[in-house]
C-alpha atoms as a PDB file:
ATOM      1  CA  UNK A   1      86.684 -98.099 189.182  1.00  0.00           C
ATOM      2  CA  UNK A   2      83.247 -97.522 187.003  1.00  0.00           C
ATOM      3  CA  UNK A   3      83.304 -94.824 184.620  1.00  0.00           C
ATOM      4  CA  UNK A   4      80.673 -92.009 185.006  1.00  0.00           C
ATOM      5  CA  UNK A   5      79.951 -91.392 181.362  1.00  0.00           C
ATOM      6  CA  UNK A   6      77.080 -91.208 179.878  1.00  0.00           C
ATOM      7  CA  UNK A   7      74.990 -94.431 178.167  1.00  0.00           C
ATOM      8  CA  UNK A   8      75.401 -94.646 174.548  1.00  0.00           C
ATOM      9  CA  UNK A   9      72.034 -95.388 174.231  1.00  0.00           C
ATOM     10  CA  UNK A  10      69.099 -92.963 173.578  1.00  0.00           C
ATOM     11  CA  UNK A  11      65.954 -92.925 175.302  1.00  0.00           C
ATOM     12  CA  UNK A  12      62.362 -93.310 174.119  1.00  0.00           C
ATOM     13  CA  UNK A  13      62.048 -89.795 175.755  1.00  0.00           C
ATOM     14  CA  UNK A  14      64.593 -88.413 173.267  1.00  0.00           C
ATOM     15  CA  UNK A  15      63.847 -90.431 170.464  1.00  0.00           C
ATOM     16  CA  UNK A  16      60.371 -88.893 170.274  1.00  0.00           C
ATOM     17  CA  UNK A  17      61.338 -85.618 170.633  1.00  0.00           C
ATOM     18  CA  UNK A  18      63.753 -85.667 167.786  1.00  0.00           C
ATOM     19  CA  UNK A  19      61.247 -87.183 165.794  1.00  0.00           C
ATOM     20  CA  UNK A  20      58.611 -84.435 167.350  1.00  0.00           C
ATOM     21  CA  UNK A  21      61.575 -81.671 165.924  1.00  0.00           C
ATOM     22  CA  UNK A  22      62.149 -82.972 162.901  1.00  0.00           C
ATOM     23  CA  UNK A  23      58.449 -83.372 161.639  1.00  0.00           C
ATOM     24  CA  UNK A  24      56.036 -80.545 163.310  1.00  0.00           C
ATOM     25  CA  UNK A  25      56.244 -77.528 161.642  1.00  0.00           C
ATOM     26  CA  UNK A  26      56.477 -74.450 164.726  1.00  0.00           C
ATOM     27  CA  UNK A  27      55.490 -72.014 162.072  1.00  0.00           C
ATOM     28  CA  UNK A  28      58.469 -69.880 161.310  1.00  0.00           C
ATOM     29  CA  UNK A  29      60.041 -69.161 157.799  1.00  0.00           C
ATOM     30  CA  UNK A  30      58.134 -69.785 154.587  1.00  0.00           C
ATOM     31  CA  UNK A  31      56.498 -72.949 156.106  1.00  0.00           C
ATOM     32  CA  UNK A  32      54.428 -71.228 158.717  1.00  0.00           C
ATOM     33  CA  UNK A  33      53.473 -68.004 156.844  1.00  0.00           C
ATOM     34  CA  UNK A  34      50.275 -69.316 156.250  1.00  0.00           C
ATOM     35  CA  UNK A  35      48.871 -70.007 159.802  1.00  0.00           C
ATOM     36  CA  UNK A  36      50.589 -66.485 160.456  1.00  0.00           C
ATOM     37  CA  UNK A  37      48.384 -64.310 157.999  1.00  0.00           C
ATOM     38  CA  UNK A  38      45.454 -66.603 158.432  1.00  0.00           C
ATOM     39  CA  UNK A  39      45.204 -68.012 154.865  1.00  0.00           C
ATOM     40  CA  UNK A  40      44.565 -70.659 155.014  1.00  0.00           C
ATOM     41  CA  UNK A  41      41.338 -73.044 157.055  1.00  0.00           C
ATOM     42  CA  UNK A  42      43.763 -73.867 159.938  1.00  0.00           C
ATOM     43  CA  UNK A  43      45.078 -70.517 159.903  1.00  0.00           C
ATOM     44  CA  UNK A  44      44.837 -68.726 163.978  1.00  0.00           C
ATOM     45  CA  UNK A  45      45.422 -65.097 163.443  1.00  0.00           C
ATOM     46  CA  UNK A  46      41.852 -64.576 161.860  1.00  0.00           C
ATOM     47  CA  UNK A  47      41.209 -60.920 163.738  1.00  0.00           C
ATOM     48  CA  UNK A  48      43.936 -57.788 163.732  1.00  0.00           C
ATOM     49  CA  UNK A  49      44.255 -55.232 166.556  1.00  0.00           C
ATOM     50  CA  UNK A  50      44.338 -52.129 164.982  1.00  0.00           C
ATOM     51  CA  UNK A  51      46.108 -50.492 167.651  1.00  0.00           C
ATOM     52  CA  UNK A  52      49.551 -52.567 167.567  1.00  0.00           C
ATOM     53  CA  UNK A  53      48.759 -54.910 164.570  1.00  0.00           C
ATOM     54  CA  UNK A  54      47.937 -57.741 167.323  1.00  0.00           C
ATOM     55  CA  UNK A  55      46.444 -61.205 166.233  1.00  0.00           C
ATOM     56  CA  UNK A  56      43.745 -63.708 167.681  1.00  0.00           C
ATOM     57  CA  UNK A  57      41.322 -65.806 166.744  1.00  0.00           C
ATOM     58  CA  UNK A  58      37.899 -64.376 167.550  1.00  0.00           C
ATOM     59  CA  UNK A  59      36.372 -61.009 168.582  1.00  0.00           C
ATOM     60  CA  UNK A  60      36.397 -62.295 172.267  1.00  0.00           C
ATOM     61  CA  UNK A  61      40.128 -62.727 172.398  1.00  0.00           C
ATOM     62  CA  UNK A  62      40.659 -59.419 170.802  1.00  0.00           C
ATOM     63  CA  UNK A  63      38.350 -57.898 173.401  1.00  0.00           C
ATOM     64  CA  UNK A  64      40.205 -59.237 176.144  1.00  0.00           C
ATOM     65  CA  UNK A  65      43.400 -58.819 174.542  1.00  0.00           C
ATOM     66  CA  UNK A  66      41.929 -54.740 173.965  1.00  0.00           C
ATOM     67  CA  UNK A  67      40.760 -54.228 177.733  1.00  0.00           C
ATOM     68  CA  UNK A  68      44.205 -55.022 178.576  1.00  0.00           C
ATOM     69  CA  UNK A  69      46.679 -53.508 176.227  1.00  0.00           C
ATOM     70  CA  UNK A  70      44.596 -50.121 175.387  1.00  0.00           C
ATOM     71  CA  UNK A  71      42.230 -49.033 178.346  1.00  0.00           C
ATOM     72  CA  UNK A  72      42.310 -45.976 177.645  1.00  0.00           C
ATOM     73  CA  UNK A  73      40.668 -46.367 173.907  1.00  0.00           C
ATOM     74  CA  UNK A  74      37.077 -47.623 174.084  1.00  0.00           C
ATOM     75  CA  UNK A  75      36.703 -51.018 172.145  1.00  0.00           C
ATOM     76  CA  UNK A  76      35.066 -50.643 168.823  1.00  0.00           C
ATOM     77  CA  UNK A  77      34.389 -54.207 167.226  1.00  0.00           C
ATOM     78  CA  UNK A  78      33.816 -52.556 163.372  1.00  0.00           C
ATOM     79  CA  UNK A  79      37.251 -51.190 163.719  1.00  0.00           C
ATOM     80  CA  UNK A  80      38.815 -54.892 164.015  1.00  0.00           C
ATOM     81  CA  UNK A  81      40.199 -56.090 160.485  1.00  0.00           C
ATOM     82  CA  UNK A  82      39.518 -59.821 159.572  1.00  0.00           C
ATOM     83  CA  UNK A  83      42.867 -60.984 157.853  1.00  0.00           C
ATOM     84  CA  UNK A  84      40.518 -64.140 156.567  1.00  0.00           C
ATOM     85  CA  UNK A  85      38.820 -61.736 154.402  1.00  0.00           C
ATOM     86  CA  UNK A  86      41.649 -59.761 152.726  1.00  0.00           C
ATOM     87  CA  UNK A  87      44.030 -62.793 152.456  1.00  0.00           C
ATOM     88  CA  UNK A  88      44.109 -64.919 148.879  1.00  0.00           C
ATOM     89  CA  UNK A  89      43.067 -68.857 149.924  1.00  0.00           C
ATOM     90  CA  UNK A  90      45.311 -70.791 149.728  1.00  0.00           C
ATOM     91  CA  UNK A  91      44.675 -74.107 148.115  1.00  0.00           C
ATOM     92  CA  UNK A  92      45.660 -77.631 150.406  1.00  0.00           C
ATOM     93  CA  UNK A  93      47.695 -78.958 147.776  1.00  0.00           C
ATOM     94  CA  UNK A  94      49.812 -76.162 147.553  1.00  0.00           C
ATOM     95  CA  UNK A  95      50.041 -75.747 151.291  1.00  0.00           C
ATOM     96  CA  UNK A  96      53.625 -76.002 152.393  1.00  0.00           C
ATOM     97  CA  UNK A  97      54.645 -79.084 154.147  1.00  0.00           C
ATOM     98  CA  UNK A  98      57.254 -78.938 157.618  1.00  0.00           C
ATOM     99  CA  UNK A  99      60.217 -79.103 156.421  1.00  0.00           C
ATOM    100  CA  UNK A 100      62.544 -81.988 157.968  1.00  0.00           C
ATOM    101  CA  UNK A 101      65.489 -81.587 159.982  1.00  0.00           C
ATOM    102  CA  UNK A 102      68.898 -83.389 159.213  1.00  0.00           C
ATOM    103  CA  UNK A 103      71.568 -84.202 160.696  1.00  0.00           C
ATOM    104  CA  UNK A 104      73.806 -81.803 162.511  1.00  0.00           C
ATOM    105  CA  UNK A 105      77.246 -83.245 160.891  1.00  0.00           C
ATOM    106  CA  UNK A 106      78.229 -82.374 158.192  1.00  0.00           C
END
């Protein structure tokens, strides 16, 4: 009779994925804190909603994002805040690097 485990061995498919986890940063914790206030040159949330504190990345977005959200409240673009323009730059060499996942034993 043939067992029905599972192969020891690991995929390609898995492989890369692990390797995809353990090296991309997703952008939460200290690591990603950057790209969230916009600090930085590859930083997305470059326009605030003032309504509910909303990011995007250009007056277009924030327009659709506006007409959507609050159509009630006519859309004012001089009312939008630019988190590029209050935020300190960040320098690249001090930019945080993704942080690198272990193992799981311990």
């Amino acid at each position: 009779m043939t067992g029905k485990a599972k192969p020891k061995k690991h995929t390609a498919k898995e492989l890369a994925a692990k390797l995809d986890a353990a090296t991309t940063n997703r952008g939460g914790g200290k690591a990603g804190i950057a790209d969230r206030t916009g600090s930085t040159k590859g930083g997305h949330a470059k326009y605030e909603c003032p309504h509910c504190k909303i990011t995007a990345p250009d007056v277009k977005s924030m327009q659709i994002h506006h007409d959507s959200k609050h159509p009630k409240i006519p859309f004012d673009d001089t009312k939008i805040s630019n988190l590029h323009a209050t935020a300190p730059v960040v320098a690249e060499s001090s930019a945080p690097r993704p942080g690198v996942r272990g193992s799981l034993k311990k």
